[in-house]
N, C-alpha and C. Protein backbone atom coordinates (compact mmCIF):
# COMPACT_ATOMS: atom_id res chain seq x y z
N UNK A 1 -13.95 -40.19 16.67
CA UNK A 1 -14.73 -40.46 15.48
C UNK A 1 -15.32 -39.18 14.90
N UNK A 2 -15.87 -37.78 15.88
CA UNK A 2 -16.29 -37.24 15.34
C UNK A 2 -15.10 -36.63 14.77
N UNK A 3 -14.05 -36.18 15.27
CA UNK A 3 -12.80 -35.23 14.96
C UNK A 3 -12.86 -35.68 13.28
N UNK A 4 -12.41 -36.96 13.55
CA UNK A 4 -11.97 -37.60 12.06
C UNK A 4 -13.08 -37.49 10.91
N UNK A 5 -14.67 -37.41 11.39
CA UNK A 5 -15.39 -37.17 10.33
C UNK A 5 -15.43 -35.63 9.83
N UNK A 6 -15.24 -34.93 10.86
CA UNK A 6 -15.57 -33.45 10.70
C UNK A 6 -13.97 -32.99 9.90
N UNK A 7 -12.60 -33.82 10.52
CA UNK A 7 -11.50 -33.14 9.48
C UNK A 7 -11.58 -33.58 7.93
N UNK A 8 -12.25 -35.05 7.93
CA UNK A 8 -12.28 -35.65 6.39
C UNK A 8 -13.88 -34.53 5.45
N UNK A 9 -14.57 -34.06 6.60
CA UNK A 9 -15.46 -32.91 5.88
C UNK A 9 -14.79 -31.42 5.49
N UNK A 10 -13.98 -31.13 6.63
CA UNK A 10 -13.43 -29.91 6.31
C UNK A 10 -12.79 -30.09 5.36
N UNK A 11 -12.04 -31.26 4.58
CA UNK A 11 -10.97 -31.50 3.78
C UNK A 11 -11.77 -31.37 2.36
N UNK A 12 -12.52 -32.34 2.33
CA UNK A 12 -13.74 -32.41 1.31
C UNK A 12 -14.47 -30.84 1.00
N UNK A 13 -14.50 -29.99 1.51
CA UNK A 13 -14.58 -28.72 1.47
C UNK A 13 -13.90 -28.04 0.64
N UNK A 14 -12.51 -27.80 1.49
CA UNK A 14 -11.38 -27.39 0.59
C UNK A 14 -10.80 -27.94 -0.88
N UNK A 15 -11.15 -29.45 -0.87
CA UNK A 15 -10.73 -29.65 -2.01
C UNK A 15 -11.97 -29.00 -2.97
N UNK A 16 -13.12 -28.76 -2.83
CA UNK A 16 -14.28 -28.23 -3.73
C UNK A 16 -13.98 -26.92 -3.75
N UNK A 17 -12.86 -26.51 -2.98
CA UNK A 17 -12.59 -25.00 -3.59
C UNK A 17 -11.77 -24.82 -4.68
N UNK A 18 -10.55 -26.38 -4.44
CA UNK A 18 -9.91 -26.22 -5.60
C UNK A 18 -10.30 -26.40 -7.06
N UNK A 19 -12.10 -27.05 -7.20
CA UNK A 19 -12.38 -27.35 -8.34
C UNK A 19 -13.53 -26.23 -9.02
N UNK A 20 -13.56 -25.47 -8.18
CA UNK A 20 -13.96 -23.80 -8.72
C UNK A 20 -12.99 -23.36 -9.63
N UNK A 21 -13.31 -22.73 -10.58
CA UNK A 21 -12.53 -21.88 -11.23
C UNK A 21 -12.41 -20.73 -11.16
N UNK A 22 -11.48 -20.35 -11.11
CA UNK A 22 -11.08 -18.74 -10.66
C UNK A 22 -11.76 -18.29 -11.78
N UNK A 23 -12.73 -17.21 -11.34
CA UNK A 23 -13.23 -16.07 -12.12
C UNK A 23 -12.36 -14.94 -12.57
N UNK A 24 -12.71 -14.48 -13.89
CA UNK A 24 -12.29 -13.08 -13.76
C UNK A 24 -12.77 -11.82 -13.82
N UNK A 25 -12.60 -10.81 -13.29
CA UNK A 25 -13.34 -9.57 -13.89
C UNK A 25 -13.16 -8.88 -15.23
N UNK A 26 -13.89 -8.12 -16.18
CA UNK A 26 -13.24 -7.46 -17.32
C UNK A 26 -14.08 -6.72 -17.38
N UNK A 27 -13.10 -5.34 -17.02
CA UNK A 27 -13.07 -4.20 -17.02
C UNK A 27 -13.11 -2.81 -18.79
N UNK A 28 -14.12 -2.34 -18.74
CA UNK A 28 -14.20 -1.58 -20.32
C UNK A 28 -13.14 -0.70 -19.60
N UNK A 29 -12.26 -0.17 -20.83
CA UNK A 29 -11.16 1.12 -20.27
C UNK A 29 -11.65 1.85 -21.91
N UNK A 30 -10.84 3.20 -21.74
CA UNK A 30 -11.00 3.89 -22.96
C UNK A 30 -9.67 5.10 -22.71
N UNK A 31 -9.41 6.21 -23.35
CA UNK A 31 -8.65 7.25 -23.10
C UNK A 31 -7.60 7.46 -24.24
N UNK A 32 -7.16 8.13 -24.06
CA UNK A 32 -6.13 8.93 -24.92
C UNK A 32 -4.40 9.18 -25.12
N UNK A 33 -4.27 9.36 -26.25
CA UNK A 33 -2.47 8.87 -26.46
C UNK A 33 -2.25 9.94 -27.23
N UNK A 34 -0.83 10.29 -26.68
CA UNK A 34 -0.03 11.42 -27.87
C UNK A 34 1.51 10.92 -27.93
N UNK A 35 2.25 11.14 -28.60
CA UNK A 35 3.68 11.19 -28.66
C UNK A 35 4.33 10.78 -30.02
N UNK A 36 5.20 10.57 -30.07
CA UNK A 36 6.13 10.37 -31.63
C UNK A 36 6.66 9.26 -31.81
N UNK A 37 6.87 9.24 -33.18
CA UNK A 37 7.15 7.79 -33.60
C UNK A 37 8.34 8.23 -34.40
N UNK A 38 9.31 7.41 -34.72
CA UNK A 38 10.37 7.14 -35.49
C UNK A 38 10.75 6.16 -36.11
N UNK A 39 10.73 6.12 -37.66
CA UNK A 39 11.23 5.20 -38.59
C UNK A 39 12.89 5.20 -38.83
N UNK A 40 13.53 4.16 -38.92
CA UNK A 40 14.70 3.71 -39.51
C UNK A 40 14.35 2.83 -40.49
N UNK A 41 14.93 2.83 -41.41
CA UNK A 41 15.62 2.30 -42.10
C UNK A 41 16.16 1.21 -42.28
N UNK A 42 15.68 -0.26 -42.52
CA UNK A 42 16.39 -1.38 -41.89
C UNK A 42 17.46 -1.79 -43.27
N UNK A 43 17.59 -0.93 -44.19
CA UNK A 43 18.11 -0.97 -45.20
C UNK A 43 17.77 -2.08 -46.73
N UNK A 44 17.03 -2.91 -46.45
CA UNK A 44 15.91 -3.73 -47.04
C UNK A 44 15.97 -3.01 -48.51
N UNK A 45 15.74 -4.47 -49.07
CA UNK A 45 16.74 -3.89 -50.74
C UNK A 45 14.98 -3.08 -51.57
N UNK A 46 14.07 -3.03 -50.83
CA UNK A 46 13.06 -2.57 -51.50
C UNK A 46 13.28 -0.97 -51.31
N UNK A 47 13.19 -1.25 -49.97
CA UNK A 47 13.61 0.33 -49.47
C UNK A 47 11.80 0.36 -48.46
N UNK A 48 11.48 -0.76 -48.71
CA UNK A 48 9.97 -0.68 -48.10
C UNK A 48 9.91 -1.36 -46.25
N UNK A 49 10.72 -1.65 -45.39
CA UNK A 49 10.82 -2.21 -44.64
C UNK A 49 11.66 -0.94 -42.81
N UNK A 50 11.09 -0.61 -42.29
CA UNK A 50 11.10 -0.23 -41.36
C UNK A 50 11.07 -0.08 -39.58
N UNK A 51 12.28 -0.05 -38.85
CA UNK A 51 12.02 -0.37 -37.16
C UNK A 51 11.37 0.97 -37.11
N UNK A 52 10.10 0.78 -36.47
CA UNK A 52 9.63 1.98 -35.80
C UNK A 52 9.69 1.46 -34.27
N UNK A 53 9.71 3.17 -33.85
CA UNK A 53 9.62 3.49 -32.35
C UNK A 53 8.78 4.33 -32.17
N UNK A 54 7.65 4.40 -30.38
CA UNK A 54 7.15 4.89 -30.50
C UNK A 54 7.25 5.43 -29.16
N UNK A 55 7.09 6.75 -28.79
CA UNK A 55 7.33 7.14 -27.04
C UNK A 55 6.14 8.41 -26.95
N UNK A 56 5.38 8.14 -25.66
CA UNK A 56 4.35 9.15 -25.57
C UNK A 56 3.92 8.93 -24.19
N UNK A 57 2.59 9.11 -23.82
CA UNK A 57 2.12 9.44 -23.25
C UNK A 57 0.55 9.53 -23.14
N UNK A 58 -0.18 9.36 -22.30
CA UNK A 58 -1.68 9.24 -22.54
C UNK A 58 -2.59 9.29 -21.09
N UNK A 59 -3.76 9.38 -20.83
CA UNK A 59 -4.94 9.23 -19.88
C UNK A 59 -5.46 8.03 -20.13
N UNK A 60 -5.94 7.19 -19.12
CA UNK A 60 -6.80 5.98 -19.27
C UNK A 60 -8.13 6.22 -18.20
N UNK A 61 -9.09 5.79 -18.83
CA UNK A 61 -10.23 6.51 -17.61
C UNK A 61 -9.88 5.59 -16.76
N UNK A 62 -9.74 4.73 -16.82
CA UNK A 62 -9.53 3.78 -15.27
C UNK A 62 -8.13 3.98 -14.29
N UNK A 63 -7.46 3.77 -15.10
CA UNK A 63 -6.28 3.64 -14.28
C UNK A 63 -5.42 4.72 -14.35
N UNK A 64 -5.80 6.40 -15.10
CA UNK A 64 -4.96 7.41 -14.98
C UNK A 64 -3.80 7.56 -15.84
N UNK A 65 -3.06 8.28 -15.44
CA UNK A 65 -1.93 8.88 -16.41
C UNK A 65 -0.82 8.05 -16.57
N UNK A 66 -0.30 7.67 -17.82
CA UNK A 66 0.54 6.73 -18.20
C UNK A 66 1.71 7.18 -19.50
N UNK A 67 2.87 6.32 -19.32
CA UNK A 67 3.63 6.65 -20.37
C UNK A 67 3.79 5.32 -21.14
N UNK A 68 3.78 5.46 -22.37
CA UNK A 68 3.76 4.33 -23.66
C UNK A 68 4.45 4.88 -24.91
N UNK A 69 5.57 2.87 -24.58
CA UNK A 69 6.45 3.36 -25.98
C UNK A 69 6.23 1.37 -26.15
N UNK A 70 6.50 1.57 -27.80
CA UNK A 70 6.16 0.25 -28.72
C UNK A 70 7.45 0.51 -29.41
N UNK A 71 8.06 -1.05 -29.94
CA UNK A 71 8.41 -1.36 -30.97
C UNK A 71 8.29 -1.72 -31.66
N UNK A 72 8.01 -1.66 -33.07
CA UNK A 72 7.83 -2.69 -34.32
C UNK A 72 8.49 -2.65 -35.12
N UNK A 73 7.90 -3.18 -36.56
CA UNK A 73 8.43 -3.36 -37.82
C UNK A 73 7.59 -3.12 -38.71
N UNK A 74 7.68 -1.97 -39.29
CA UNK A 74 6.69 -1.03 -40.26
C UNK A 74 6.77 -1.49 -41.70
N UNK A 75 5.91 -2.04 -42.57
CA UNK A 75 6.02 -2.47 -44.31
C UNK A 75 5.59 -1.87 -44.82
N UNK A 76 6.05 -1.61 -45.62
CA UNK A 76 4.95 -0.21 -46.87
C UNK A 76 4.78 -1.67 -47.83
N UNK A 77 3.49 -1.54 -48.38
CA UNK A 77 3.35 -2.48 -49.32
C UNK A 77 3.09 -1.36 -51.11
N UNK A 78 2.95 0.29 -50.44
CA UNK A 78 2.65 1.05 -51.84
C UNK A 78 3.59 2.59 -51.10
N UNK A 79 3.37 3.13 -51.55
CA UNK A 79 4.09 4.62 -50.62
C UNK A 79 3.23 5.69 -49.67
N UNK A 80 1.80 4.81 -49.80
CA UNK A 80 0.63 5.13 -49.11
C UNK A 80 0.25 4.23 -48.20
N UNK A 81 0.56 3.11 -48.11
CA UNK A 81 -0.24 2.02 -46.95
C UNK A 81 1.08 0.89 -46.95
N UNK A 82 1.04 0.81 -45.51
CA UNK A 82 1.65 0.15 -44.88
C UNK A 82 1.06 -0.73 -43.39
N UNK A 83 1.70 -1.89 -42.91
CA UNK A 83 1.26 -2.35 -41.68
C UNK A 83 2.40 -2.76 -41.32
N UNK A 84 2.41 -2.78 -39.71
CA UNK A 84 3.18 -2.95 -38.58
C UNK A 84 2.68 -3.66 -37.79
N UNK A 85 3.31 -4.55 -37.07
CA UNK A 85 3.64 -5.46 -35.82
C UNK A 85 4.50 -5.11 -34.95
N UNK A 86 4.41 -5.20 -33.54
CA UNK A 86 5.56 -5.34 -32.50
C UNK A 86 4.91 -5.72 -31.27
N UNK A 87 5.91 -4.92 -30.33
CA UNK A 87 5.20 -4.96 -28.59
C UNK A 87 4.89 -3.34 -28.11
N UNK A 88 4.20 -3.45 -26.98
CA UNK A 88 4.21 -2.56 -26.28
C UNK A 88 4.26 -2.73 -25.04
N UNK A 89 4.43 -1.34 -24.37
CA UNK A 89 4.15 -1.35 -22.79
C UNK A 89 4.17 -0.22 -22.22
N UNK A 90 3.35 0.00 -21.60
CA UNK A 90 2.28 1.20 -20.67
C UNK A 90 2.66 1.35 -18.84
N UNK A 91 3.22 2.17 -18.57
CA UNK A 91 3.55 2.04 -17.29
C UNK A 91 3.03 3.06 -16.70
N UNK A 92 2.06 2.82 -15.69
CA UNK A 92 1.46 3.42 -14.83
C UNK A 92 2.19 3.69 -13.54
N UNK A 93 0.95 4.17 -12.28
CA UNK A 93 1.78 4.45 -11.29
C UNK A 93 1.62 3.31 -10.15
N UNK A 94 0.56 2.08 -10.79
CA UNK A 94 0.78 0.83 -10.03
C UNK A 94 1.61 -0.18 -10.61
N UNK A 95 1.65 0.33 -11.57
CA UNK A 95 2.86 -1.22 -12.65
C UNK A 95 2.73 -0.58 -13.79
N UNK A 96 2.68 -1.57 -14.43
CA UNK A 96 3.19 -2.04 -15.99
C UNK A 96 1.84 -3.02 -16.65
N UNK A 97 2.25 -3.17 -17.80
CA UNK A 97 0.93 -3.44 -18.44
C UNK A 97 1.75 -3.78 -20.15
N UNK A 98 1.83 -4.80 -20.43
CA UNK A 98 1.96 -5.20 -21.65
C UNK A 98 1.80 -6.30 -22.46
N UNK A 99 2.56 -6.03 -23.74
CA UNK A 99 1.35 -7.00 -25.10
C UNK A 99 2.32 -7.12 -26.32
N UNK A 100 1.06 -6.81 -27.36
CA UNK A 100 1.51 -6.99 -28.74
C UNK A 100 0.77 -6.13 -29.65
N UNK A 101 0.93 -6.05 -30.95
CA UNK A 101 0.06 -4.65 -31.64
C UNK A 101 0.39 -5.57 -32.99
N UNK A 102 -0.71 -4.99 -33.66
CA UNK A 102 -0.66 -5.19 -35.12
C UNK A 102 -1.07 -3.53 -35.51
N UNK A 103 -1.01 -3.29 -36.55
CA UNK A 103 -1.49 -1.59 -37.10
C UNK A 103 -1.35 -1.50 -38.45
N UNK A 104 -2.44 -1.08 -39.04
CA UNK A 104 -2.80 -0.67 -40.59
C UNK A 104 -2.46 0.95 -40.25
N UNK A 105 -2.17 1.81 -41.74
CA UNK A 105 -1.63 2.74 -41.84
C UNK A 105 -2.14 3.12 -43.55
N UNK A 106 -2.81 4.33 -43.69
CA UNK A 106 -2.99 4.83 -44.91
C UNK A 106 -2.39 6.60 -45.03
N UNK A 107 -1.49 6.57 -45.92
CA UNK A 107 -0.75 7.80 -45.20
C UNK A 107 -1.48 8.84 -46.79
N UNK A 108 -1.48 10.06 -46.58
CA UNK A 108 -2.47 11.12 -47.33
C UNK A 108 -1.95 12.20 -46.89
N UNK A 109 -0.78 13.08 -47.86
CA UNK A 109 0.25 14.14 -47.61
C UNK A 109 0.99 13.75 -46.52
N UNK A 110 0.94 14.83 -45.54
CA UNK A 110 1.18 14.81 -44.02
C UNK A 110 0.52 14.18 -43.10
N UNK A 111 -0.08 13.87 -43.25
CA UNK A 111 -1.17 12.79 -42.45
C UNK A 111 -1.64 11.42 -42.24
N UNK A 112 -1.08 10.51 -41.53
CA UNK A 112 -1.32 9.20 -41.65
C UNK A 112 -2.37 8.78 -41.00
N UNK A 113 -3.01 8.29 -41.50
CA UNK A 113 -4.56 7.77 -40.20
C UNK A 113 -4.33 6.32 -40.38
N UNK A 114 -4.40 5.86 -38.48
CA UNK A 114 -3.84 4.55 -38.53
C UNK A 114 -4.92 3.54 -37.31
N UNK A 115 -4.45 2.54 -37.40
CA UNK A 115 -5.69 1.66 -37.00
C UNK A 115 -4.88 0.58 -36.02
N UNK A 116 -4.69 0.52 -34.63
CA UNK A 116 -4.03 -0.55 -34.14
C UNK A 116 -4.62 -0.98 -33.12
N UNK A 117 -4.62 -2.36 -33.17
CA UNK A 117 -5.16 -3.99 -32.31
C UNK A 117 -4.27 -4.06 -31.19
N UNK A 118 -4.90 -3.87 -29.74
CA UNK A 118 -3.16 -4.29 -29.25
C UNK A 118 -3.52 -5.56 -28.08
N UNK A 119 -2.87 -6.61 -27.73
CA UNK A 119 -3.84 -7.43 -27.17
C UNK A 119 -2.42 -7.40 -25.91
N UNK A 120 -3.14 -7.19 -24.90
CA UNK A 120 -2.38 -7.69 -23.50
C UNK A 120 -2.08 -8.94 -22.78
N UNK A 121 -0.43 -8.76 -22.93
CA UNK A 121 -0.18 -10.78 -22.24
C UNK A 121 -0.39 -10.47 -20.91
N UNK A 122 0.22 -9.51 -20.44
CA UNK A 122 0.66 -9.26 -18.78
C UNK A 122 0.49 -7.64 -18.43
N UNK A 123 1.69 -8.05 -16.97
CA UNK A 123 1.40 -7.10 -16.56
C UNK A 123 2.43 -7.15 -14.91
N UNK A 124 2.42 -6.18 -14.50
CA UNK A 124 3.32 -5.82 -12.92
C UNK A 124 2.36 -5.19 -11.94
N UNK A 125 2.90 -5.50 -10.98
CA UNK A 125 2.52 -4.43 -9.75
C UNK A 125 0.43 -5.08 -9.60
N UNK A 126 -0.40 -4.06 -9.96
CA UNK A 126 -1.59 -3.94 -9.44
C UNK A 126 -2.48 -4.79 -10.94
N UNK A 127 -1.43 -4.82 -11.95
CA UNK A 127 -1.98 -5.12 -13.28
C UNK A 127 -1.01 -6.66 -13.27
N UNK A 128 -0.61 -7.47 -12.62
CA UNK A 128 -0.10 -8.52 -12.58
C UNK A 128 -1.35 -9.90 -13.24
N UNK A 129 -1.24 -10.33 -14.02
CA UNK A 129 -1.83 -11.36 -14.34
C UNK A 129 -3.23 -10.99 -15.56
N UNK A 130 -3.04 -9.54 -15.50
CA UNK A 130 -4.18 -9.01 -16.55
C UNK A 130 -3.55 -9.76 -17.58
N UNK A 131 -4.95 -9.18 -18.70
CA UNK A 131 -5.03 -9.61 -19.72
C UNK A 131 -6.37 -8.62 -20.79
N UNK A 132 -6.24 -8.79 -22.08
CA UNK A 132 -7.37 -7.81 -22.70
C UNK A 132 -6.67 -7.52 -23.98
N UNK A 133 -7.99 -6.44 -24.49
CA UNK A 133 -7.49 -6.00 -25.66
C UNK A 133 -8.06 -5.00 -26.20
N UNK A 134 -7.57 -4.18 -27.27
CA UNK A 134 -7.82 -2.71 -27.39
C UNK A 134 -7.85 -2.35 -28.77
N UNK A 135 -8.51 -1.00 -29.21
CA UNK A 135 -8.15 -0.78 -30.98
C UNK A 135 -7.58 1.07 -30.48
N UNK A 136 -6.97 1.34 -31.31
CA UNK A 136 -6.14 2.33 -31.03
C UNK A 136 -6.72 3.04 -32.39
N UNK A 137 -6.89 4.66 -32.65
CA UNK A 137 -7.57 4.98 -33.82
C UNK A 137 -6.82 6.32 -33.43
N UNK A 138 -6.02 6.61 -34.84
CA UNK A 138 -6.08 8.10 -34.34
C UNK A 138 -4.67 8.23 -36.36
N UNK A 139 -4.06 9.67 -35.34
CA UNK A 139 -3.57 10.25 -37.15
C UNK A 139 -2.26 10.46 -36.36
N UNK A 140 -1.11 10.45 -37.55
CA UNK A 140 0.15 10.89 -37.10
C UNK A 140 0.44 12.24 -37.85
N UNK A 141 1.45 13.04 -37.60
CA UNK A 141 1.25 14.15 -38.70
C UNK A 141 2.89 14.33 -38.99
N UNK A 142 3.11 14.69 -40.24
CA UNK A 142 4.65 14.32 -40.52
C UNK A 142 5.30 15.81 -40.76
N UNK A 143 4.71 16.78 -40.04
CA UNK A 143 5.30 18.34 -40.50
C UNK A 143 6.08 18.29 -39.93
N UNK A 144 6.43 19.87 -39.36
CA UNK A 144 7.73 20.30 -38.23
C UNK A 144 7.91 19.12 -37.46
N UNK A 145 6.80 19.01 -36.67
CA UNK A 145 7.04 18.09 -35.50
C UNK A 145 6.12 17.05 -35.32
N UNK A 146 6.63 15.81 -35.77
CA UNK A 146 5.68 14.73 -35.86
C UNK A 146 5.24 14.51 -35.33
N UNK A 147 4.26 14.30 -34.82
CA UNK A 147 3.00 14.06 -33.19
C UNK A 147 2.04 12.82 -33.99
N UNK A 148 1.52 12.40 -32.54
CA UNK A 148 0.41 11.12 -32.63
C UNK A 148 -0.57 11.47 -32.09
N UNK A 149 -1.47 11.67 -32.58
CA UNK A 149 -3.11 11.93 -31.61
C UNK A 149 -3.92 11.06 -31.93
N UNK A 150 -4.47 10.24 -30.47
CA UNK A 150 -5.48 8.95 -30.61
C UNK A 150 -6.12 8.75 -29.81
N UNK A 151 -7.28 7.87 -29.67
CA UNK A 151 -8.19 7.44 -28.76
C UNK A 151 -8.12 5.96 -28.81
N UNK A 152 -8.70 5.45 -27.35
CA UNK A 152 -8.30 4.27 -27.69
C UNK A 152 -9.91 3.75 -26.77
N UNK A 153 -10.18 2.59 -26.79
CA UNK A 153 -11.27 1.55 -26.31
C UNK A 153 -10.64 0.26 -25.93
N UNK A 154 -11.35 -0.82 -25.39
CA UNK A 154 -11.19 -1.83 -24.90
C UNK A 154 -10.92 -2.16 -23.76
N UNK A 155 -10.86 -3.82 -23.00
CA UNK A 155 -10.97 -4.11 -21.65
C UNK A 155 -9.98 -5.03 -21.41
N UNK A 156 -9.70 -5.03 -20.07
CA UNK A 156 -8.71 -5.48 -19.29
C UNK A 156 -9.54 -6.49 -18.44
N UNK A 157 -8.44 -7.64 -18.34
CA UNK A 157 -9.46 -9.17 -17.58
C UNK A 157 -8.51 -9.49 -16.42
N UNK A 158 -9.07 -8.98 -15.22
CA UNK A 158 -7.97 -9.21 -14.49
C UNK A 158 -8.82 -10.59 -13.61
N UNK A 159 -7.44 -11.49 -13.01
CA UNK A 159 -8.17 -12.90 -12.17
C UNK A 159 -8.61 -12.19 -10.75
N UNK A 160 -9.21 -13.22 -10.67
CA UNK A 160 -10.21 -13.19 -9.29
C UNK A 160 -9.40 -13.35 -8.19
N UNK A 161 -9.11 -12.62 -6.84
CA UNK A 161 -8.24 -12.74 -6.04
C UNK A 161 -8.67 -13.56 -5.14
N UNK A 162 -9.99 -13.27 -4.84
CA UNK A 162 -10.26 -14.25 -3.38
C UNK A 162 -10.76 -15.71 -4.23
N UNK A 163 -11.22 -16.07 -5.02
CA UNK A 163 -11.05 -17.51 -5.40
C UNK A 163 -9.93 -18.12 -5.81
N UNK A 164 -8.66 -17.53 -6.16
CA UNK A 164 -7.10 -17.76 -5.96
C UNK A 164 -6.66 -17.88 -4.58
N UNK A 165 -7.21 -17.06 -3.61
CA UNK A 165 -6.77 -17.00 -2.29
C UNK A 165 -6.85 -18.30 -1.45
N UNK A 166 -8.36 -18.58 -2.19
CA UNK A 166 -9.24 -19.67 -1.38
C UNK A 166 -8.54 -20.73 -1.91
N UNK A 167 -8.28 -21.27 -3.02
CA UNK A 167 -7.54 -22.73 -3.74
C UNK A 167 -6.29 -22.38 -3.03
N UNK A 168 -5.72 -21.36 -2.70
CA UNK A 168 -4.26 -21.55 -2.19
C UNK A 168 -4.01 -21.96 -0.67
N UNK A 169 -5.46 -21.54 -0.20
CA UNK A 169 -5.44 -21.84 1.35
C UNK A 169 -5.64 -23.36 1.44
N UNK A 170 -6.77 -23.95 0.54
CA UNK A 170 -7.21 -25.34 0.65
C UNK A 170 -6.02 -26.02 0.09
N UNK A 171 -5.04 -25.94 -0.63
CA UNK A 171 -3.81 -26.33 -0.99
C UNK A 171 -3.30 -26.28 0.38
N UNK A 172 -2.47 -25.20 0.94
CA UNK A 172 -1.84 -25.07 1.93
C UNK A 172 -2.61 -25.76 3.47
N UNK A 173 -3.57 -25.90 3.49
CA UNK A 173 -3.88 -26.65 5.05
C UNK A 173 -4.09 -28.19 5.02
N UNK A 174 -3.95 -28.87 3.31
CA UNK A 174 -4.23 -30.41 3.09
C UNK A 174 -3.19 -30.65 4.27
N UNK A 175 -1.68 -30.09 3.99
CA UNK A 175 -0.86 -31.18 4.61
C UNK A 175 -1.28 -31.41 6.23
N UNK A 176 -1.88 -29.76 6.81
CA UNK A 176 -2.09 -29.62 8.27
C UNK A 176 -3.07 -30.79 8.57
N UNK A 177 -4.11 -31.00 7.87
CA UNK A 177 -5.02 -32.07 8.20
C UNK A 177 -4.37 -32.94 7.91
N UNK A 178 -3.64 -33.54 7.26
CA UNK A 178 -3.16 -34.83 7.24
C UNK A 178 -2.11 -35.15 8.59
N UNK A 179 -1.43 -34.27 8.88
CA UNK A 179 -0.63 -34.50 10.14
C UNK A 179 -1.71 -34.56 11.37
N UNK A 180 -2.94 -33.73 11.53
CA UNK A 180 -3.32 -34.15 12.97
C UNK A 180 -4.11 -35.27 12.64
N UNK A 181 -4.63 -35.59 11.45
CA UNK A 181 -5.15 -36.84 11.58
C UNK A 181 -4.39 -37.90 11.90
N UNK A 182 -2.76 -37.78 11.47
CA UNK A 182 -1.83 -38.56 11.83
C UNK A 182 -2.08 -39.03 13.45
N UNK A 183 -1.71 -37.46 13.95
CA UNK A 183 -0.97 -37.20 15.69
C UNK A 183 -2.09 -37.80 16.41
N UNK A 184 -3.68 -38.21 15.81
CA UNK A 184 -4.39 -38.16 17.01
C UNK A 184 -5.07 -39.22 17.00
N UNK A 185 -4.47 -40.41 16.51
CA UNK A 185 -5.33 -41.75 16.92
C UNK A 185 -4.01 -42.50 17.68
């Protein structure tokens, strides 16, 4: 009698772990981006429509040195301002880390000063299950050698491991209690 009250308590336990909700943490990040971008031509009868690419490189105060390249689709709506959409992704030296971007663009001679949103679905390795979002601020320059210089802000929401741990354990030992409650009357 006691076995059976104390396994139907331990059980009653575990299931109150499964009705916790996993917390998450969110983390402020900030740091810096350089590298180049490239327009094509998607041949678009305006002549206003563009695949850009983007490949670089950057510091993140949290998580260190990283390489980042995006794809989108660049619109000029005048021969001075344009906006873009695509993806990105950031690969560190624990994973990967990626999303989506939107970006305003006001271009002035050689100089474009541009404005991009980038919001994170996922992620690999140590960044598995993140999530967040960021504004990207910085200028492109269209001389000899086109370069990107930017700063960036925003936070990363990563889930809670040991309250995932805990719902997975109280998942995984229901069936064990149900078998010795079986084996032992």
């Amino acid at each position: 009698m006691i076995r059976s009250l104390a396994a139907t308590l331990f059980a009653l336990v575990m299931m109150g772990g499964l009705a916790v909700p996993v917390q998450a943490d969110s983390t402020p990040t900030s740091g810096t981006l350089q590298g180049n971008s490239t327009l094509t031509s998607t041949g678009d009868l305006c002549g206003c429509v563009f695949d850009s690419n983007f490949i670089g490189s950057g510091v993140d105060t949290v998580s260190g040195s990283f390489t980042a390249s995006n794809m989108g689709i660049d619109i000029f709506s005048s021969s001075t301002s344009f906006t873009s959409s695509g993806t990105f992704i950031d690969v560190f030296a624990g994973g990967t880390v990626f999303g989506t971007f939107t970006e305003s663009g006001t271009v002035s001679g050689d100089t474009t000063a541009v404005t991009i949103d980038t919001v994170t679905t996922g992620g690999t390795g140590v960044f598995a299950g993140d999530t967040g979002e960021g504004i990207v601020t910085g200028t492109n320059t269209s001389t000899n050698t086109p370069m990107f210089n930017g700063t960036y802000t925003g936070f990363i929401t990563t889930p809670e491991p040991s309250s995932l741990a805990l719902m997975l354990a109280g998942i995984g030992l229901l069936p064990l209690m149900r078998k010795r409650r079986v084996t032992g009357h």
